[in-house]
Every structure is written in C-alpha cells, then in structure tokens.
Protein backbone atom coordinates (compact mmCIF):
# COMPACT_ATOMS: atom_id res chain seq x y z
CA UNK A 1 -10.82 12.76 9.04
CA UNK A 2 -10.61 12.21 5.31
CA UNK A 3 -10.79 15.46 3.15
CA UNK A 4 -13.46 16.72 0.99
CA UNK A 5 -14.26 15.09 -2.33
CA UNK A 6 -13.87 18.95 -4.13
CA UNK A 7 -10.97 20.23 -2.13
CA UNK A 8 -7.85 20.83 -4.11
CA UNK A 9 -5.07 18.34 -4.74
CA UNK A 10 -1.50 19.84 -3.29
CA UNK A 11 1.14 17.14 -3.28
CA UNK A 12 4.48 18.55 -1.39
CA UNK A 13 6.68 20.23 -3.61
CA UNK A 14 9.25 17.78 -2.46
CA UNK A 15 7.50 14.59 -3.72
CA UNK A 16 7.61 16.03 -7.60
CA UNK A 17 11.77 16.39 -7.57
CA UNK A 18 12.24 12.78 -6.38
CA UNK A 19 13.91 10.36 -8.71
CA UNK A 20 10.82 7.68 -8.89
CA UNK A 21 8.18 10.51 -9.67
CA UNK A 22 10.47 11.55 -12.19
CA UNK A 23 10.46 8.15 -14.16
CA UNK A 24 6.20 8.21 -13.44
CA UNK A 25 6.09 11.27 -14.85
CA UNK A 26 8.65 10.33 -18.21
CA UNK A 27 6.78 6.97 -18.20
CA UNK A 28 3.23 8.73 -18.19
CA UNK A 29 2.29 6.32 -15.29
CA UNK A 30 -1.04 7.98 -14.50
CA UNK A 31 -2.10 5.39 -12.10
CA UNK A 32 1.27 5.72 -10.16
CA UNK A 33 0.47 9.47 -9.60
CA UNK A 34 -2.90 8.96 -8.09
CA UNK A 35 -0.81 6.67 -5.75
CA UNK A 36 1.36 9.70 -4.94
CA UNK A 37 -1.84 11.49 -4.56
CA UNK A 38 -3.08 9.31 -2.13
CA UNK A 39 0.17 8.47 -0.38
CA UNK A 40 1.66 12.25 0.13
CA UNK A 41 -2.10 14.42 0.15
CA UNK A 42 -4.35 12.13 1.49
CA UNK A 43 -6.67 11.99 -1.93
CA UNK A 44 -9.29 9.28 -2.15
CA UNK A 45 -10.12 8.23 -5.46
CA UNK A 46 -13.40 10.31 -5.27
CA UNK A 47 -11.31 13.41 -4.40
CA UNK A 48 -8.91 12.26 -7.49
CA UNK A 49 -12.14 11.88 -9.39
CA UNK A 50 -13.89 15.31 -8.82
CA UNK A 51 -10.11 16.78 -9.62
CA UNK A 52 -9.28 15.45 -12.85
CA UNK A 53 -13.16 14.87 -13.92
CA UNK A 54 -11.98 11.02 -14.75
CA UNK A 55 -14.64 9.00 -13.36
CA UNK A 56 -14.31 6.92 -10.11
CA UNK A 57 -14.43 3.40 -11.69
CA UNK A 58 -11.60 4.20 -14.06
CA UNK A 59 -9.86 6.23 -11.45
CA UNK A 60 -9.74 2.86 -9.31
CA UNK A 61 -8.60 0.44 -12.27
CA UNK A 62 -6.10 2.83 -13.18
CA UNK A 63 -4.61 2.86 -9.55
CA UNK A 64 -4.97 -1.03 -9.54
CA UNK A 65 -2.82 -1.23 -13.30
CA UNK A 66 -6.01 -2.89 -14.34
CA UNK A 67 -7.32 -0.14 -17.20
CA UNK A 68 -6.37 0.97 -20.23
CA UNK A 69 -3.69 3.22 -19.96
CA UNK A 70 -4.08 7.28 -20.74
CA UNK A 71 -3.58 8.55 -24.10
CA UNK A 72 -5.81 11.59 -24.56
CA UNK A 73 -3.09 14.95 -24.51
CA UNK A 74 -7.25 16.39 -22.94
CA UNK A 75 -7.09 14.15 -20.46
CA UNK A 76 -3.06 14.66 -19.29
CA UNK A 77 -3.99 18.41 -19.06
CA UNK A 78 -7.28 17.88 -16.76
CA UNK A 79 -4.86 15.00 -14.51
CA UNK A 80 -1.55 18.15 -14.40
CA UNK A 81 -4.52 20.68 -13.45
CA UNK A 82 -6.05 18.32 -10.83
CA UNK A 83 -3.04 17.73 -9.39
CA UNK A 84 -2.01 21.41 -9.04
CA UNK A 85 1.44 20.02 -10.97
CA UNK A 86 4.09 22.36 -10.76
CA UNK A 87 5.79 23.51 -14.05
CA UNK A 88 8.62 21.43 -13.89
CA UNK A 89 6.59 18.33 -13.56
CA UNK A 90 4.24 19.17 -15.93
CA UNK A 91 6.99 19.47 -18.66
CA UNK A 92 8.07 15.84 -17.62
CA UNK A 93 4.76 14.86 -18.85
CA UNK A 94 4.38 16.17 -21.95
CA UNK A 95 2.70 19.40 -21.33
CA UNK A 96 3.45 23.33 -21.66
CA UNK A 97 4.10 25.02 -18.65
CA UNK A 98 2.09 27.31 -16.88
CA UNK A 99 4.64 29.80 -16.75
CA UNK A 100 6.84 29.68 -20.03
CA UNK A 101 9.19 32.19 -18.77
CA UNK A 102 10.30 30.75 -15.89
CA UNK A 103 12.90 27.96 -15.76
CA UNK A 104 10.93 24.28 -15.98
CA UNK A 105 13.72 21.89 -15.89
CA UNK A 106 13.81 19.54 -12.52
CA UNK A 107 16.78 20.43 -10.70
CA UNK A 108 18.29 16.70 -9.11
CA UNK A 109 19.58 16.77 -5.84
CA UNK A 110 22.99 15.46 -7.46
CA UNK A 111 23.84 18.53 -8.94
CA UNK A 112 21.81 21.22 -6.72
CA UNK A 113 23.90 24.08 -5.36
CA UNK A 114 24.35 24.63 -1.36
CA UNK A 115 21.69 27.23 0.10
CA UNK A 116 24.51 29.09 1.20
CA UNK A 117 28.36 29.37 -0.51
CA UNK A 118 30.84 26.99 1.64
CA UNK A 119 34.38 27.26 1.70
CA UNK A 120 36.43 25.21 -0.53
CA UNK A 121 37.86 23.32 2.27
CA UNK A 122 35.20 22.83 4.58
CA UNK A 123 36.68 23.43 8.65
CA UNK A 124 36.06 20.88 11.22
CA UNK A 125 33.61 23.22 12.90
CA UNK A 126 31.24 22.53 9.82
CA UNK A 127 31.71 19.01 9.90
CA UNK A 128 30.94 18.60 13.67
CA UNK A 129 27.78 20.90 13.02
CA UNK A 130 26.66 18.63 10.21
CA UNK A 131 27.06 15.18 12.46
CA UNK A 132 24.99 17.07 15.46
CA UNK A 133 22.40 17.30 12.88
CA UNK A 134 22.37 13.83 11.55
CA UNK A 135 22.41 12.76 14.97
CA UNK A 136 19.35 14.46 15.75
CA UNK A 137 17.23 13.35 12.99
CA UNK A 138 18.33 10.01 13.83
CA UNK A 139 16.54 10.55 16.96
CA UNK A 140 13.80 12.00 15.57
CA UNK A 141 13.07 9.71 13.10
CA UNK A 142 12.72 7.04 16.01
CA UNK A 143 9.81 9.02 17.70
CA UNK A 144 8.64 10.78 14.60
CA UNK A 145 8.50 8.70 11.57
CA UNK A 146 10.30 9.31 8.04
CA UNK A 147 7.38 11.38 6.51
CA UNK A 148 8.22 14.18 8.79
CA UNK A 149 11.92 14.16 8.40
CA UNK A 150 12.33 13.82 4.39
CA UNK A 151 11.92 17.22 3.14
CA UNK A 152 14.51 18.44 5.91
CA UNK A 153 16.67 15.55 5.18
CA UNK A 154 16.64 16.25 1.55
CA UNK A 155 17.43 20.29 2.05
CA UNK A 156 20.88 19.15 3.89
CA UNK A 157 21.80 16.57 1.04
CA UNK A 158 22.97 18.89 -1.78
CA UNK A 159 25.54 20.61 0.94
CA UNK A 160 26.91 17.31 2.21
CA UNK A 161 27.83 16.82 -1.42
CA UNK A 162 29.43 19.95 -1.85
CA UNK A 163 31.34 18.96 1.41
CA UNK A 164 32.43 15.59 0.12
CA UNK A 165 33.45 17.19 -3.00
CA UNK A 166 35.49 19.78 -1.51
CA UNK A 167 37.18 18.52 1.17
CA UNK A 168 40.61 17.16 1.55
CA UNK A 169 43.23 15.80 3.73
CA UNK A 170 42.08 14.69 7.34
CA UNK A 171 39.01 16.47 6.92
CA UNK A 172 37.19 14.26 3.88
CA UNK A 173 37.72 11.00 6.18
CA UNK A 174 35.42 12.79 8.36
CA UNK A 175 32.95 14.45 5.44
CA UNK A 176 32.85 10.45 3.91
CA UNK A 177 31.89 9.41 7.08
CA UNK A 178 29.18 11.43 7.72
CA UNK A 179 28.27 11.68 3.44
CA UNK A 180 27.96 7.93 3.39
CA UNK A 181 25.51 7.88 7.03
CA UNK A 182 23.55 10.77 5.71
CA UNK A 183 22.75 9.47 2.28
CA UNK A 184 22.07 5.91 3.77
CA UNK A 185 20.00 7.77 6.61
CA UNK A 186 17.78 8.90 3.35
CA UNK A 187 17.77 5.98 1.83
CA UNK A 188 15.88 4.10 5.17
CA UNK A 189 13.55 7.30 5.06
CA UNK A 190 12.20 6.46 1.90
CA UNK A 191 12.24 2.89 2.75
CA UNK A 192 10.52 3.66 5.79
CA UNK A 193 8.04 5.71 3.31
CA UNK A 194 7.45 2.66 1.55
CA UNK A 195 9.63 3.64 -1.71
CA UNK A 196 12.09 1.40 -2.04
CA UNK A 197 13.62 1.96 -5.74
CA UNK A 198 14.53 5.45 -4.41
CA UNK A 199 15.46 3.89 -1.15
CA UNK A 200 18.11 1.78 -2.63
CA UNK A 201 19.40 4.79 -5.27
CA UNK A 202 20.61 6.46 -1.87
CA UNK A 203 21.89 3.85 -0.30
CA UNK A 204 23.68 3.31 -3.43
CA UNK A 205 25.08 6.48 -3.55
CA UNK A 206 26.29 6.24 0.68
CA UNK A 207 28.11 3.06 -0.85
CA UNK A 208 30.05 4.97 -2.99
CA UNK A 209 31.45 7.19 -0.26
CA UNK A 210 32.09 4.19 2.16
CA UNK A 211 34.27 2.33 -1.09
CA UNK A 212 36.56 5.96 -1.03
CA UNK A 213 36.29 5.70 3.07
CA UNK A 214 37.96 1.78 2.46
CA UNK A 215 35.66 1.56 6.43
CA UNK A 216 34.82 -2.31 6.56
CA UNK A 217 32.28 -1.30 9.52
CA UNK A 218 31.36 1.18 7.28
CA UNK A 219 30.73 -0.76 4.21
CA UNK A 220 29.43 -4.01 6.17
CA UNK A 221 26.87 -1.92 7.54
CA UNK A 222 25.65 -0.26 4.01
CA UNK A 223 25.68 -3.88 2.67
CA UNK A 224 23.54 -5.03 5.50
CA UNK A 225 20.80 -1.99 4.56
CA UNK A 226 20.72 -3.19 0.70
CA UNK A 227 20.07 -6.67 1.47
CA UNK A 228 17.08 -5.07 3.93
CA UNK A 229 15.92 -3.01 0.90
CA UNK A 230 15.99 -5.92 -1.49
CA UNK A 231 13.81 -8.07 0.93
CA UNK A 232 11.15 -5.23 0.69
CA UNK A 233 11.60 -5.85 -2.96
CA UNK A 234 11.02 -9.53 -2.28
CA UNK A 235 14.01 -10.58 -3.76
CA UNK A 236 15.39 -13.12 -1.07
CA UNK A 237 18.36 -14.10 -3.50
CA UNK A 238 20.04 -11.13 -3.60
CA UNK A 239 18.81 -10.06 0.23
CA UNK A 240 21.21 -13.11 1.00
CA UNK A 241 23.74 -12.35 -1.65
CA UNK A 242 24.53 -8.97 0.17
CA UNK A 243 24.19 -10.26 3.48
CA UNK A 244 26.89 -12.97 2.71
CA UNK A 245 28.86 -9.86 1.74
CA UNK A 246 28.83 -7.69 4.25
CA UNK A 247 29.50 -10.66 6.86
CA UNK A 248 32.79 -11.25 4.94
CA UNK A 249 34.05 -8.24 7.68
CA UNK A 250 33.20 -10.07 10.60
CA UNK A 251 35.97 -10.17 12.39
CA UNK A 252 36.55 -6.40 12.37
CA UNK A 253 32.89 -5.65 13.44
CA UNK A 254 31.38 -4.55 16.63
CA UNK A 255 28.81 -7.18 18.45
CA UNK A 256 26.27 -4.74 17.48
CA UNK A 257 27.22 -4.55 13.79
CA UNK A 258 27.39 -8.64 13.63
CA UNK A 259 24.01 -8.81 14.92
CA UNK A 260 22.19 -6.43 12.80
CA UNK A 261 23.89 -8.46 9.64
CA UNK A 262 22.95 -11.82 11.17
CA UNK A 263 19.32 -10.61 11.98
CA UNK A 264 19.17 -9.58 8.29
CA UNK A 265 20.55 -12.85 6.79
CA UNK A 266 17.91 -14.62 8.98
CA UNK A 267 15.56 -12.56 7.34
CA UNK A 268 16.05 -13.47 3.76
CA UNK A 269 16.96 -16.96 5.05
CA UNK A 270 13.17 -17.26 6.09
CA UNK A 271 11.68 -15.66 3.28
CA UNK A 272 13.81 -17.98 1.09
CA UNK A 273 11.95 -20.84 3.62
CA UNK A 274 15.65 -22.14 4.97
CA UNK A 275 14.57 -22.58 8.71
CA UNK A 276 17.57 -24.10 9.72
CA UNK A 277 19.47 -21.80 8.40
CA UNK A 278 16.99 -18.61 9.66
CA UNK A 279 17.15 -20.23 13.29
CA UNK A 280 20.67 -20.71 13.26
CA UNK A 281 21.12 -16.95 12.25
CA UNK A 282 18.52 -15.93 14.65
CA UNK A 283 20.10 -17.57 17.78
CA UNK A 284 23.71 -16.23 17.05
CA UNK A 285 22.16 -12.87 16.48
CA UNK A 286 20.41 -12.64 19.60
CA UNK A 287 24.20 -13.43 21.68
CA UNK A 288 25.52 -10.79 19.75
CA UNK A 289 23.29 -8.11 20.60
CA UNK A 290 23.34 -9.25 23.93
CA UNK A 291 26.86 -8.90 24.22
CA UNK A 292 26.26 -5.47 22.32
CA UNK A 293 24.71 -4.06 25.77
CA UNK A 294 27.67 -3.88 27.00
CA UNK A 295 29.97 -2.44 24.17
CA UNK A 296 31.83 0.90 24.27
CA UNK A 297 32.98 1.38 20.82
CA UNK A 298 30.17 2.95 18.88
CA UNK A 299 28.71 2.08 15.51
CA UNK A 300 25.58 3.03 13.28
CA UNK A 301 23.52 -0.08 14.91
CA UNK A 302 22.47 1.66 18.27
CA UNK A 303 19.24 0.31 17.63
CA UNK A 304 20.24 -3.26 17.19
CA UNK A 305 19.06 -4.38 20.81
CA UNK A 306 18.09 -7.67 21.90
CA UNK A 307 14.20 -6.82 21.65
CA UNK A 308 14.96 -5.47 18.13
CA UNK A 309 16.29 -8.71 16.77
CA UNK A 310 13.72 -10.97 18.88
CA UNK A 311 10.72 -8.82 16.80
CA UNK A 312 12.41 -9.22 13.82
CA UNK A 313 12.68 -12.73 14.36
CA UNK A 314 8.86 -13.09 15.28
CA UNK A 315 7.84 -11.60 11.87
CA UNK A 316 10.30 -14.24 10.18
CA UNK A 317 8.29 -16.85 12.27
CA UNK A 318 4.99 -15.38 11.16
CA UNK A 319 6.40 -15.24 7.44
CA UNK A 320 7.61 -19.22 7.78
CA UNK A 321 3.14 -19.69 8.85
CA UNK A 322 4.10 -20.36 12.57
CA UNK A 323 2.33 -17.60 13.81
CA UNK A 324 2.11 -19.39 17.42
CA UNK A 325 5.40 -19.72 17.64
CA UNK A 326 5.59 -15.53 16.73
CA UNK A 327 3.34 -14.34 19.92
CA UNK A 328 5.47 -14.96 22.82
CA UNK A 329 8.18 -13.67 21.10
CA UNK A 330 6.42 -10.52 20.03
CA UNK A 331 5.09 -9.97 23.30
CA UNK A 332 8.34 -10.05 24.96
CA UNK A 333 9.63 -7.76 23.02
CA UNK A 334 6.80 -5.65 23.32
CA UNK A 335 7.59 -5.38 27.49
CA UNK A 336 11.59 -4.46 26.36
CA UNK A 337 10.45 -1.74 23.62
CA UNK A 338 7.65 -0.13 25.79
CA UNK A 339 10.24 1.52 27.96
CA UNK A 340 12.66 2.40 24.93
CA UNK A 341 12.50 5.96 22.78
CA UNK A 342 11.92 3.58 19.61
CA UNK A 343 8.70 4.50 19.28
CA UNK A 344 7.94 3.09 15.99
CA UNK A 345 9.26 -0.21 16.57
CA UNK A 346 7.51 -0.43 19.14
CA UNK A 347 4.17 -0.02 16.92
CA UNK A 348 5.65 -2.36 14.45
CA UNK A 349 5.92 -4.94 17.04
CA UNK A 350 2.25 -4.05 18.51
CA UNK A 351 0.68 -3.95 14.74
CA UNK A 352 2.63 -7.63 14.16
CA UNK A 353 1.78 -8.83 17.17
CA UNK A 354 -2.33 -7.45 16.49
CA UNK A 355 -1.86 -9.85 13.25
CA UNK A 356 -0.46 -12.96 14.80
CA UNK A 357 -2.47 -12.89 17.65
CA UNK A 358 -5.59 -12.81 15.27
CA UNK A 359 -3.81 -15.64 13.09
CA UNK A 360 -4.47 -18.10 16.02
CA UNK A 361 -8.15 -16.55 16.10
CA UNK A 362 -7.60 -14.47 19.01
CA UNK A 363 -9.20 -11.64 18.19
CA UNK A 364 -10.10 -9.82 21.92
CA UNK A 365 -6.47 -10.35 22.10
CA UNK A 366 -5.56 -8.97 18.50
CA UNK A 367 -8.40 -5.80 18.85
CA UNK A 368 -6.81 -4.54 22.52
CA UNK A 369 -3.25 -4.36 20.78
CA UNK A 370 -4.12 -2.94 17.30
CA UNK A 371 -6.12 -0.12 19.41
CA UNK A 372 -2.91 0.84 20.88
CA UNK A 373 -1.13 0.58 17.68
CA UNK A 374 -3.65 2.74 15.63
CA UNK A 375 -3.73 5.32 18.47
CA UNK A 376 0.28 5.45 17.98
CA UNK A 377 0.41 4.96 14.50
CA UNK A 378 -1.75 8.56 13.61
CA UNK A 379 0.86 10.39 15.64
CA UNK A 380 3.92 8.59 13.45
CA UNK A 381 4.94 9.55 9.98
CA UNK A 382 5.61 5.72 8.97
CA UNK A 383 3.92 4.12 5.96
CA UNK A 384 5.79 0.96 7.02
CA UNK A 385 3.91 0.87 10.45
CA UNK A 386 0.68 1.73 8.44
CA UNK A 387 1.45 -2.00 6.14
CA UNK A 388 1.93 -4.15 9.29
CA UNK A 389 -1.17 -2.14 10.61
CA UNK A 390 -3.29 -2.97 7.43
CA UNK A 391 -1.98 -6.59 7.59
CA UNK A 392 -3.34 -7.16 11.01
CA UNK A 393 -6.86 -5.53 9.50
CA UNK A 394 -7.12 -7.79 7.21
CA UNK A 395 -6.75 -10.93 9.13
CA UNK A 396 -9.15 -9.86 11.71
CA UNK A 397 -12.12 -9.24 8.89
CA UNK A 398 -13.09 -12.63 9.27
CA UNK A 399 -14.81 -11.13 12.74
CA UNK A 400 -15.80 -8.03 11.50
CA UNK A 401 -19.79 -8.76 12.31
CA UNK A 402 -18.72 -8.71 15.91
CA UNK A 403 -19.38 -4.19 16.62
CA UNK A 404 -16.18 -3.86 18.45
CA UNK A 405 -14.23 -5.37 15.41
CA UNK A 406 -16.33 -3.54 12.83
CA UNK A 407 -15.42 -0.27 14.67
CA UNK A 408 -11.76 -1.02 14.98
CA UNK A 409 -11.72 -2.10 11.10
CA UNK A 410 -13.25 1.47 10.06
CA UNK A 411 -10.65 3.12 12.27
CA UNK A 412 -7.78 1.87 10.80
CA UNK A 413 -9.70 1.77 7.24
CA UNK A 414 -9.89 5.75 7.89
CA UNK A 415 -6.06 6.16 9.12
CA UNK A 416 -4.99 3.92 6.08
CA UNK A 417 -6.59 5.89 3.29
CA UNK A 418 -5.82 9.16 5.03
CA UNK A 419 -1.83 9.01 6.12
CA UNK A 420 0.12 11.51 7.93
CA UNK A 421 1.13 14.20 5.73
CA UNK A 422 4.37 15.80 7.04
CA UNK A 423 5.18 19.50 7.25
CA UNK A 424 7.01 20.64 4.00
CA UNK A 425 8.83 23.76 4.83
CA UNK A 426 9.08 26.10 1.71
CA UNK A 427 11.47 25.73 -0.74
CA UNK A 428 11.93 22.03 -0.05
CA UNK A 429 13.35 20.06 -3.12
C-alpha cells in the first residue's frame, strides 16, 4: 500500500553515491530527484509535496520537465530537507552541510578503498571466493530482481578493483575475468533498474578489463550487452553498430554466445523496421540456441535458451505492429519459462504477452495473464518488468468501464507508483 502523504522521505544511501544522481545533483535537476524519490522510496508527488512544501501541481510539471526550473537557494534547502539528503549530496547541490565537520565529499566507487586490507597479490583462494559470489547473485538476480541485489553488488565492486589492480601473473587472467563479468553484471542491474546511462558506464568499464583479457568470447559478449543498452536508449544505429562488432568473433564463439548476439542484432534490426533482416536474425538465432542445449563448454549466456530468444523475438514482432503474429509465440514461451528458475523473464513474457493479447482486443485473455504477472511482479525487484507491466495497462484502458478491468487497472496503478524498495544494508555506497 502506498505510504502516507506526511511520512518522511529516506532514499537508500546507495542511490545518492551513484554516478547519474551525481550529475542531477551538479545539474540541479530537481525534477529528476523527485523521480529518484519515487523510483527508490516509493514517494507520490503528494508525499513529495507535503515534504518540500512545493505544491502538487508544480511538483508534477517539474517531474514531467514541463515547469520552470528551480532557482530559489529557499526552495533547494526545503527540497535537501524533504529529502532527508545526506551531507555529501547536499554539497553537490549547492548547499552547506548539516554537519560541517565531517567529511562531505562523495567518495566514487572508482577510487573507494576495500572494506578490509588485501594482499598485494591476491591468492587463488580469493579469486575462487569472489566467482562463488558472482555466481550466486547471478542466480539471485534471476528469482529476485536487480533492486535487491545493487547495494550488495556495489559493496563487492571497490575490492574487485583492488584485485584487478594488484594482481599479476596467472592470477590477473583470472581477476580480469571475473572484473570484467562483475562490472558488466552491474551494469545489467542498473539496466534492469531502468538506468541506463549508469548501466552503460559499467559496462564500459567491464570492457576495459576484457580489451587487457584480449578474450574474443569475452569481448563479443560485452559488445552484445552495449548494443542491448543502446536499444533501451532507442538508438537502433548504434544497437546494430555494436552488434555487427561483436559478431566479427563468430567463429570462436559458443552456440550460446552466437545466439544471444544474433537475438540482439534482430532486435535493433526491428526497431530500425528491417524485417527481413530481423527474421533472418531471428531464425538463425533460434538454431543456435537450440544447438546451445546441448553444449559443454560454458559461457556468460546460460540464459540464452530457446524460449529466451522466441520472447525476445515476440516483443520485436509486437514492436514491428504485428501483435498477432507476437501471441503464439509468447505463449509458447510462456509453457518453456514456467518450469525454468528465470523468474523474471518469465513475468516479462506474461506482462508482454497481457499487452499483445489486449492489442488484438482480447482483453479476458489479456486480464487472466497480467493478474499473474502483477501477483509476480510485487515479489520481484525489476523496474523493467514493472514498464512491460504498465505497457499492457495502458492498452487495456480502453475497457476499463468493464469492473474486472477497472480493478486490475488500480492494482497495477498501485504497484507502479509504489515499487519494490530493496533492503539497503548499512554502510552501502
């Protein structure tokens, strides 16, 4: 249930070190940071209202980049105060700190120091600890969502830099391999959170260990997540630019690996509205996961099965308007994905499929899956399930006089405004 209009703000300490919120806070983006408000503590724009005494309207054109922007150093004070800002943050904005005494600049995760002193040439011991640990957030994250995993994520980061820095010989193949999966692990968190600047920074950053690592798996792979990231950031031309790329490794790849690339140059092939080209990628991405069933070498696409790359496929289909064509195809891989751990794909497919099916006015069809999407989507940290979710909303409002719509529309109205907010152990950058 949605807060209190006159509770107090608290935003994870987390979300205030993060590279983004520190260009909102240089830029003085006021209506960004409501949008962290809402995003990370669940803070209507009554709630923002009550805690920065800025009045509703203005509260919602600011959040829409529709009203004049801030400029009152009163008004900056009341918005730091409202939003419990901590010192560091507030200085980032233009504003004393609470406490003068203590130290207010933002420490970056690129030049934090460990929790905990490591040797200067890190054993293999540590190294095999730190890849049991990726591992299981990896499996986490597919049950769990990224909202839960980021402040843990972001606690490991500043020691698997210290460990890439340090280590030599044998041992910094091994700390570059598991440096460049860890900070491109990150970078789909926050993509998965729905912030992809920051998303691609990280990524970014795991390229620069796989160029040391000279990996072409490695570096086809990291290639294959930027042109993901720059789809998000609807911009199909370089999505297709970097897919071309990291397909210039084919031959060394795994069937897996080959897949996942094809699937995402059928993406951007779509959204650039080449359907030959998007089927033809498609198709040959579908025999390669297939034959991927049955590989033994391992690789960083485990979840690049044949259900994952059909569903991916049906949302190109719904993107190109053939939204017919998109059901069967979702609902196929819906039987494959119900059995599977992926539990948030498999809401992504039920929240696409809840939209198509309503495309090609359906809706009994499209209100029985989005129910089972909602109910799965409250227990998942994933603002990318919540989109798809919304999406499907929308396209079943033409019904909403029917009750059982209207009821379902309020539902997910309520889970929309009010995301998950994940634990934030203290401490947490």
């Amino acid at each position: 249930m949605p807060g209190s209009a006159f509770e107090p703000i608290h935003l994870p300490d987390w979300v205030w070190r993060t590279p983004e919120t520190d260009k909102i806070l240089s830029a003085r983006d006021v209506g960004a940071l409501f949008r962290l408000a809402k995003r990370y503590a669940g803070a209507s724009q009554h709630r923002i209202a009550a805690a920065t005494s800025i009045g509703q309207p203005r509260v919602n054109s600011l959040m829409r980049g529709t009203g004049s922007p801030i400029e009152k150093f009163e008004l900056f004070e009341r918005i730091a105060d409202g939003l419990n800002m901590p010192d560091h943050a507030r200085v980032r904005l233009g504003l004393a700190p609470r406490n003068p005494l203590a130290e207010t600049r933002q420490p970056s995760l690129t030049d934090a120091q460990p929790p905990t002193r490591l040797p200067d040439a890190p054993s293999p011991f540590v190294l095999a600890g730190l890849r049991q640990v990726l591992t299981a957030y990896i499996q986490a994250d597919a049950v769990m969502g990224a909202l839960f995993l980021l402040p843990a994520v972001h606690s490991q980061i500043p020691v698997i830099e210290r460990i890439c820095h340090t280590a030599r010989g044998a041992d910094r193949i091994e700390a570059l391999n598991v440096g460049s999966e860890f900070l491109e692990f990150c970078g789909w968190l926050y993509q998965d959170a729905g912030d992809h600047k920051t998303a691609m920074y990280w990524t970014n950053r795991a390229q620069d260990y796989a160029l040391e690592l000279g990996d072409p798996r490695v570096t086809s792979y990291i290639l294959m997540r930027k042109s993901n990231i720059s789809t998000d950031l609807r911009d199909p031309e370089l999505a297709l630019s970097l897919a071309e790329s990291a397909l210039k490794y084919a031959d060394a790849l795994t069937p897996r690996l080959r897949a996942v690339v094809l699937r995402q140059r059928a993406n951007a092939n779509a959204m650039l509205r080449n359907r030959r080209a998007f089927e033809r990628d498609s198709e040959e991405a579908l025999a390669q996961s297939a034959d991927g069933l049955g590989q033994d070498e391992g690789d960083r696409a485990r979840y690049c099965t044949p259900a994952y790359v059909a569903m991916e496929s049906g949302a190109a289909w719904t993107m190109l308007g053939h939204p017919g064509a998109a059901v069967p195809i979702f609902e196929e891989s819906r039987s494959q994905l119900q059995q599977s751990i992926q539990m948030r794909d498999y809401a992504l497919c039920l929240a696409r499929l809840a939209a198509a099916y309503a495309a090609v006015e359906e809706p009994e069809k499209a209100c029985k899956v989005a129910n089972e999407a909602l109910t799965l989507t409250r227990s998942l940290g994933s603002p990318r399930v919540l989109v798809q979710l919304k999406r499907a909303r929308n396209k079943l409002g033409r019904w909403s006089r029917d009750p059982e719509v209207a009821d379902l529309l309020r539902r997910i109205d309520i889970t929309v405004e009010t995301p998950a907010e994940p634990p934030h152990p203290k401490g947490t950058p």
